[in-house]
C-alpha atoms as a PDB file:
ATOM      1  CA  UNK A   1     -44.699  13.493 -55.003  1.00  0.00           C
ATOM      2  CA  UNK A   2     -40.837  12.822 -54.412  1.00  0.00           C
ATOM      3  CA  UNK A   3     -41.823  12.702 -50.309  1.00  0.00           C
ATOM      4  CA  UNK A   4     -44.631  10.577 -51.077  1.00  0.00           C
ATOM      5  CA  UNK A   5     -42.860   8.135 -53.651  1.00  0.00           C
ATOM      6  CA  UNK A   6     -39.530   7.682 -52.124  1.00  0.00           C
ATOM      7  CA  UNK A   7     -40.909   6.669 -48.431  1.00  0.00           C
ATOM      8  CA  UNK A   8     -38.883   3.535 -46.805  1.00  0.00           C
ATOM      9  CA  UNK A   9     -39.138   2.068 -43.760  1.00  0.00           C
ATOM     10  CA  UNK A  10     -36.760   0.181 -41.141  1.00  0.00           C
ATOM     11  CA  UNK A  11     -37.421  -2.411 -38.311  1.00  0.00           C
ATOM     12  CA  UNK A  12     -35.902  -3.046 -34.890  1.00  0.00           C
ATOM     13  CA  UNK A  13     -35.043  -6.655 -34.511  1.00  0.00           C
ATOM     14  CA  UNK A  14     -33.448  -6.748 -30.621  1.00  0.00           C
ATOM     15  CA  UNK A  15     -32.951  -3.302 -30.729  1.00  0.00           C
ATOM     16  CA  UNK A  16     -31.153  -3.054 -34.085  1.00  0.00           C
ATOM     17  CA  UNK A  17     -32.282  -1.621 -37.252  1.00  0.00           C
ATOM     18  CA  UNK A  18     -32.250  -4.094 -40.351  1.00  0.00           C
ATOM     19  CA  UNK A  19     -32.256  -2.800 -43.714  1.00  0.00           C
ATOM     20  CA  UNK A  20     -34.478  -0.199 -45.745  1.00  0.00           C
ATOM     21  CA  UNK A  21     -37.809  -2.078 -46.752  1.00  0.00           C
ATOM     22  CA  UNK A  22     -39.661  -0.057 -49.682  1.00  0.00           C
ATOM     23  CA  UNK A  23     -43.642  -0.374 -49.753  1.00  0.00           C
ATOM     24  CA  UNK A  24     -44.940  -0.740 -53.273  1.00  0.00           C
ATOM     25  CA  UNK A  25     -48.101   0.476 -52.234  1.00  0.00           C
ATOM     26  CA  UNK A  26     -47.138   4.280 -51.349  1.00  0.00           C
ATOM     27  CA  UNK A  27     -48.224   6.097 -48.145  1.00  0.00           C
ATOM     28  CA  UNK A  28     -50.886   3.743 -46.080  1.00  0.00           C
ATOM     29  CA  UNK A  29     -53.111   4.333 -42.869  1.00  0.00           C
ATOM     30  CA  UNK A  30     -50.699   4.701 -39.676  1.00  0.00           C
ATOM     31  CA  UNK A  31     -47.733   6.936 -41.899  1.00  0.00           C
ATOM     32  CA  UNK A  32     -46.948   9.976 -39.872  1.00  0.00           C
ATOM     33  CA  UNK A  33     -47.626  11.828 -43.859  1.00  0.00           C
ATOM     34  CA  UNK A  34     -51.317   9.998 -44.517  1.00  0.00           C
ATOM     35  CA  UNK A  35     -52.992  13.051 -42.101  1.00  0.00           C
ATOM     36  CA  UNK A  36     -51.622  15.724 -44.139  1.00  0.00           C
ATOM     37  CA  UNK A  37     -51.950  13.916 -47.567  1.00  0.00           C
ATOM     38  CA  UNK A  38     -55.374  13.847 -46.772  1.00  0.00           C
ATOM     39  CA  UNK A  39     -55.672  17.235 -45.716  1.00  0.00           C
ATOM     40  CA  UNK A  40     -54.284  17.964 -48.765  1.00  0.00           C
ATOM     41  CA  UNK A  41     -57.267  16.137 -50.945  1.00  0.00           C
ATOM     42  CA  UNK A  42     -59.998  16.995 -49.370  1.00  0.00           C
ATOM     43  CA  UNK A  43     -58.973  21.044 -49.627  1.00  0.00           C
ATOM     44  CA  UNK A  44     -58.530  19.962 -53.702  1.00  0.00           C
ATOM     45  CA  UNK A  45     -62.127  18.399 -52.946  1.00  0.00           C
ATOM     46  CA  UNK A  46     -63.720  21.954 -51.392  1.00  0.00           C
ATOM     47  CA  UNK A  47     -62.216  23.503 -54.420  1.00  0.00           C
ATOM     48  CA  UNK A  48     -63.813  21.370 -56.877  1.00  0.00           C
ATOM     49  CA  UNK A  49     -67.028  21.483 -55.114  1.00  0.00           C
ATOM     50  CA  UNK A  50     -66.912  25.238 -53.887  1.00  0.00           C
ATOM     51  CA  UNK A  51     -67.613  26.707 -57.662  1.00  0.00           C
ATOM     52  CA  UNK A  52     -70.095  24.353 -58.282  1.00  0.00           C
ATOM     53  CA  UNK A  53     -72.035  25.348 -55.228  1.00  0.00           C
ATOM     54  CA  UNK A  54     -71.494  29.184 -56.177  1.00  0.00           C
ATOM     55  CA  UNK A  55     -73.693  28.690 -59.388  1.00  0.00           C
ATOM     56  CA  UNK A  56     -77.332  29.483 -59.364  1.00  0.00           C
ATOM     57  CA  UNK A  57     -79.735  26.533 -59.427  1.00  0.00           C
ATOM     58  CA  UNK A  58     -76.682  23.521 -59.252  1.00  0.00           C
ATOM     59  CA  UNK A  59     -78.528  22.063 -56.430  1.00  0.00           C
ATOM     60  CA  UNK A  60     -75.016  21.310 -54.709  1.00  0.00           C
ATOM     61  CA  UNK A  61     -74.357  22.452 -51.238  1.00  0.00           C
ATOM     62  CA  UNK A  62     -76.780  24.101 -48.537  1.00  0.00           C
ATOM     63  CA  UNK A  63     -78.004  27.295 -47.536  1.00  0.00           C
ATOM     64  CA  UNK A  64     -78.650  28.152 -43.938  1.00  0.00           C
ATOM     65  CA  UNK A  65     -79.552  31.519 -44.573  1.00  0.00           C
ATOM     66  CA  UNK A  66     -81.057  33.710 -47.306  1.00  0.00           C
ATOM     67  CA  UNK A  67     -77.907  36.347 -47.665  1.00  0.00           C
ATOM     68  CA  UNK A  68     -75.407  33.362 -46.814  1.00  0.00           C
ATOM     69  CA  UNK A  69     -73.319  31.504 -49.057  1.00  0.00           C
ATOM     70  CA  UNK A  70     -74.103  27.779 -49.824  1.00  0.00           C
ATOM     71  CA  UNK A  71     -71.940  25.299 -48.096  1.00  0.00           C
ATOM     72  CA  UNK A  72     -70.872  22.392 -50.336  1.00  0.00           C
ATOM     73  CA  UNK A  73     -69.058  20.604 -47.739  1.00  0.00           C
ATOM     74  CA  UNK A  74     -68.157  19.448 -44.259  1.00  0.00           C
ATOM     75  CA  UNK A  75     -64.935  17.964 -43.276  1.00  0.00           C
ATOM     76  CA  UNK A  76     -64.631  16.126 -39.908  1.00  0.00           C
ATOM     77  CA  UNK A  77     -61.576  14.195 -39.022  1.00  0.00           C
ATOM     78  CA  UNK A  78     -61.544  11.676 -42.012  1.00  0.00           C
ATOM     79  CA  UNK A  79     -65.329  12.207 -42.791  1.00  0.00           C
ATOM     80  CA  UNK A  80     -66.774  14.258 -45.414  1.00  0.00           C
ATOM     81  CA  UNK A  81     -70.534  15.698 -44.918  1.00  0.00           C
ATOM     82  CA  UNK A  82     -71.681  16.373 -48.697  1.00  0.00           C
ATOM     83  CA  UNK A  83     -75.155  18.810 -49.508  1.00  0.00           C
ATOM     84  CA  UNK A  84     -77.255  18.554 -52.581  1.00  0.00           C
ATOM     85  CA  UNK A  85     -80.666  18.292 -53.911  1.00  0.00           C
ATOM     86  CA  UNK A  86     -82.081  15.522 -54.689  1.00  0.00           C
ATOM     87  CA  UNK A  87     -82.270  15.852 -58.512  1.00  0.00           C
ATOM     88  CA  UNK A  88     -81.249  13.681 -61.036  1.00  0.00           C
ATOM     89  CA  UNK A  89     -79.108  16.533 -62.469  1.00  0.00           C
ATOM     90  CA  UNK A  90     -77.707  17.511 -59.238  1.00  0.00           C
ATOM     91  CA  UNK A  91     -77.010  13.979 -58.523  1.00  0.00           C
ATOM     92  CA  UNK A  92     -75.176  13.329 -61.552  1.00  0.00           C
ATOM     93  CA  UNK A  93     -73.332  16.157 -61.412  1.00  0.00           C
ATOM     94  CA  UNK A  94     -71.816  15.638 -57.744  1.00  0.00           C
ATOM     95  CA  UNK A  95     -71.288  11.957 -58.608  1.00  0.00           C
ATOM     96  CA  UNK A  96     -69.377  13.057 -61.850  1.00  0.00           C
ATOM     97  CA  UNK A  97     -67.435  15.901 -59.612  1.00  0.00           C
ATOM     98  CA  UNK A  98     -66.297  12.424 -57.060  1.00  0.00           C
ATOM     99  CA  UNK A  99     -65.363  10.491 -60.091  1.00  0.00           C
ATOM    100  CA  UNK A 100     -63.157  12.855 -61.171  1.00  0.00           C
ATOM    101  CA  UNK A 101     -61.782  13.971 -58.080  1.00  0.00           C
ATOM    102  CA  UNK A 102     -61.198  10.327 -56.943  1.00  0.00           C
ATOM    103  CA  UNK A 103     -59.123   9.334 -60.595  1.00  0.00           C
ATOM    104  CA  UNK A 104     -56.931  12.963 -60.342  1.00  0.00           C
ATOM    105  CA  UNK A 105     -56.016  12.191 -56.834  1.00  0.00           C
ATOM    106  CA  UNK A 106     -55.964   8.305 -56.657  1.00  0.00           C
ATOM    107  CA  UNK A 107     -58.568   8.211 -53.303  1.00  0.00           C
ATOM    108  CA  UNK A 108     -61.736   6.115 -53.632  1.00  0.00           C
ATOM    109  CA  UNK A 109     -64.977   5.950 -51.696  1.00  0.00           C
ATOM    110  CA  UNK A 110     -65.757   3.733 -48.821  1.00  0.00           C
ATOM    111  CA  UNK A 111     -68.872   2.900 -49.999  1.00  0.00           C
ATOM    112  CA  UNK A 112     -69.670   0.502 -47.185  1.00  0.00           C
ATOM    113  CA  UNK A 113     -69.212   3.081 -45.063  1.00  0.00           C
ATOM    114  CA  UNK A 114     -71.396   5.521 -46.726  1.00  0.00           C
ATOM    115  CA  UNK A 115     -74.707   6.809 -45.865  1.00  0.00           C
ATOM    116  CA  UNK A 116     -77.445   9.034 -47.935  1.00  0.00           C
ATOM    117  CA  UNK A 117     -79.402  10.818 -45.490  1.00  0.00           C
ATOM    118  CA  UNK A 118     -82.661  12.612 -47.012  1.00  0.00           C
ATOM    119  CA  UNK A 119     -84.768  15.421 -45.406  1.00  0.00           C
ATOM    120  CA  UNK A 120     -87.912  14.423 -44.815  1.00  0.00           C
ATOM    121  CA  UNK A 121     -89.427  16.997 -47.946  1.00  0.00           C
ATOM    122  CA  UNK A 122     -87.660  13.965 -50.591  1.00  0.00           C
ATOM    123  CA  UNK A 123     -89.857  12.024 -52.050  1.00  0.00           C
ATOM    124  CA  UNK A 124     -89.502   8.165 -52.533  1.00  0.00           C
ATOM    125  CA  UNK A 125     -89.117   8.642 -56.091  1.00  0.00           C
ATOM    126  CA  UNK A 126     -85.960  11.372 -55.354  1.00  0.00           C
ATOM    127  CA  UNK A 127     -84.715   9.117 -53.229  1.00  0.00           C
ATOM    128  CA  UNK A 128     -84.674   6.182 -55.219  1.00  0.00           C
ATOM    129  CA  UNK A 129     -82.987   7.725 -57.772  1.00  0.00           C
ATOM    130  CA  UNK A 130     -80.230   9.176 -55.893  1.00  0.00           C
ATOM    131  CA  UNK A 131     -79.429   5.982 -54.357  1.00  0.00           C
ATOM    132  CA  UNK A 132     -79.045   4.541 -57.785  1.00  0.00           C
ATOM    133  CA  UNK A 133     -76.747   6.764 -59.192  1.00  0.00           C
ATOM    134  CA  UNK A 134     -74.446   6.847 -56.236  1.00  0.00           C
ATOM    135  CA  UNK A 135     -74.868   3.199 -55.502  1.00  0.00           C
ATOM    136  CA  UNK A 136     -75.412   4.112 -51.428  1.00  0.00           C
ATOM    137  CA  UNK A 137     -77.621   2.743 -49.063  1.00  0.00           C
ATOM    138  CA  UNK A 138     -79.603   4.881 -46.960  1.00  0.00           C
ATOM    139  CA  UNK A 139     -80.313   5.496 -43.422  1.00  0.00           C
ATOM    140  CA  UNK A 140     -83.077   7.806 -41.772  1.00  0.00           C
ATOM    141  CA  UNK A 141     -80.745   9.225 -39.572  1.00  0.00           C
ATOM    142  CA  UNK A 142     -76.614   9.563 -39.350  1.00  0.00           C
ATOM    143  CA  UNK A 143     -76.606   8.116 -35.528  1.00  0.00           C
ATOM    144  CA  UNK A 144     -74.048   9.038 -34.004  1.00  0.00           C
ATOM    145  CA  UNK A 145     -70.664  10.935 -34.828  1.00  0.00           C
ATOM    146  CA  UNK A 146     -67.529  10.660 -32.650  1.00  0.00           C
ATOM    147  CA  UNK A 147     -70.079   9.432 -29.508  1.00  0.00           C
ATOM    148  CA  UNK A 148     -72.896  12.022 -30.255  1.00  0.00           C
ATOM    149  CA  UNK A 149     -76.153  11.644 -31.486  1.00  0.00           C
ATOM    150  CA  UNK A 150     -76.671  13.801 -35.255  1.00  0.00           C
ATOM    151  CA  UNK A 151     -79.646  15.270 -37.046  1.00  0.00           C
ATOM    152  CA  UNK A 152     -81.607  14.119 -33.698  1.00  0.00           C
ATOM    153  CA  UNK A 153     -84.348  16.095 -32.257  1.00  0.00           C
ATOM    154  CA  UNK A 154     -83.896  19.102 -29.954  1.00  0.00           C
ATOM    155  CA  UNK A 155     -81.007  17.945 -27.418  1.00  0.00           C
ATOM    156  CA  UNK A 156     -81.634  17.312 -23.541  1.00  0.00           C
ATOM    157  CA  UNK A 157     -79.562  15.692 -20.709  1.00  0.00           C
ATOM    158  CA  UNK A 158     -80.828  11.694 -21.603  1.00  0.00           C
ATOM    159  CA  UNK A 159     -79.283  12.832 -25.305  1.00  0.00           C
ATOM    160  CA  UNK A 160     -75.648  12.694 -23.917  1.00  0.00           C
ATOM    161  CA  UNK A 161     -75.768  10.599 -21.175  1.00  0.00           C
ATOM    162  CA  UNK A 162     -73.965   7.834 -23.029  1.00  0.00           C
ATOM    163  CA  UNK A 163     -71.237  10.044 -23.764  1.00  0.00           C
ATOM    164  CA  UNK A 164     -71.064  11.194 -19.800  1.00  0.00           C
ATOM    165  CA  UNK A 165     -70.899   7.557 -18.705  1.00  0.00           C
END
């Protein structure tokens, strides 16, 4: 906390430095530190999630194979892919397991920039009641990530021609 708390900064006015200007704010977007401080998170996130996932009939994470462990999480640059059922249970207790991992660690949730995604096997009624208890719209599809069409049909050449141009 002493690196994070006791950051200062200094300008160049015609090529001299002026004196020490300390943010009140703490580390924001652009600080050479914000990348690894948010590293640092979301591994406290997989942590918090990765137990939860482990126990039988939770609901949270996803299976891709029988004999393979359930995957809670994705991380992606400053994204976070999160797997559950959609249960009122589960729901609750993924949006409890954000709550508290946003107060301990002082990050909140974008929530104009979040998206529910369903499989098509939820129901209406699922998915209504996921999207009220984490208060996020929903979208059939993710789009596109980083240029690239996800959770699209099988990929051909016309799928990534956008990207190519």
């Amino acid at each position: 906390m002493e690196c994070i708390s006791s950051v200062s900064y200094s300008l160049l006015v015609n090529d001299k430095p002026t004196g020490l200007i300390h943010p009140t704010r703490g580390i924001r977007q652009g600080d050479p530190l914000s990348p690894y401080i948010f590293i640092i998170c979301m591994e406290a996130l997989s942590q918090a999630l990765l137990p939860e996932s482990m126990k039988t009939k939770t609901g949270i994470g996803i299976q891709l194979g029988p004999r393979m462990e359930r995957i809670p999480c994705l991380l992606f640059a400053d994204d976070c892919l999160l797997f559950c059922k959609v249960e009122h249970l589960t729901c609750s207790c993924l949006k409890s397991l954000l709550d508290t991992f946003c107060s301990r660690f002082g990050q909140l949730i974008n929530y104009h920039k979040s998206t529910l995604t369903f499989s098509s096997n939820a129901n209406t009624s699922h998915r209504q009641v996921a999207t009220g208890i984490f208060n996020i719209t929903h979208s059939d599809s993710l789009r596109k990530y980083l240029g690239c069409p996800v959770f699209q049909k099988r990929p051909n050449l016309t799928t990534f021609s956008e990207l190519i141009e």
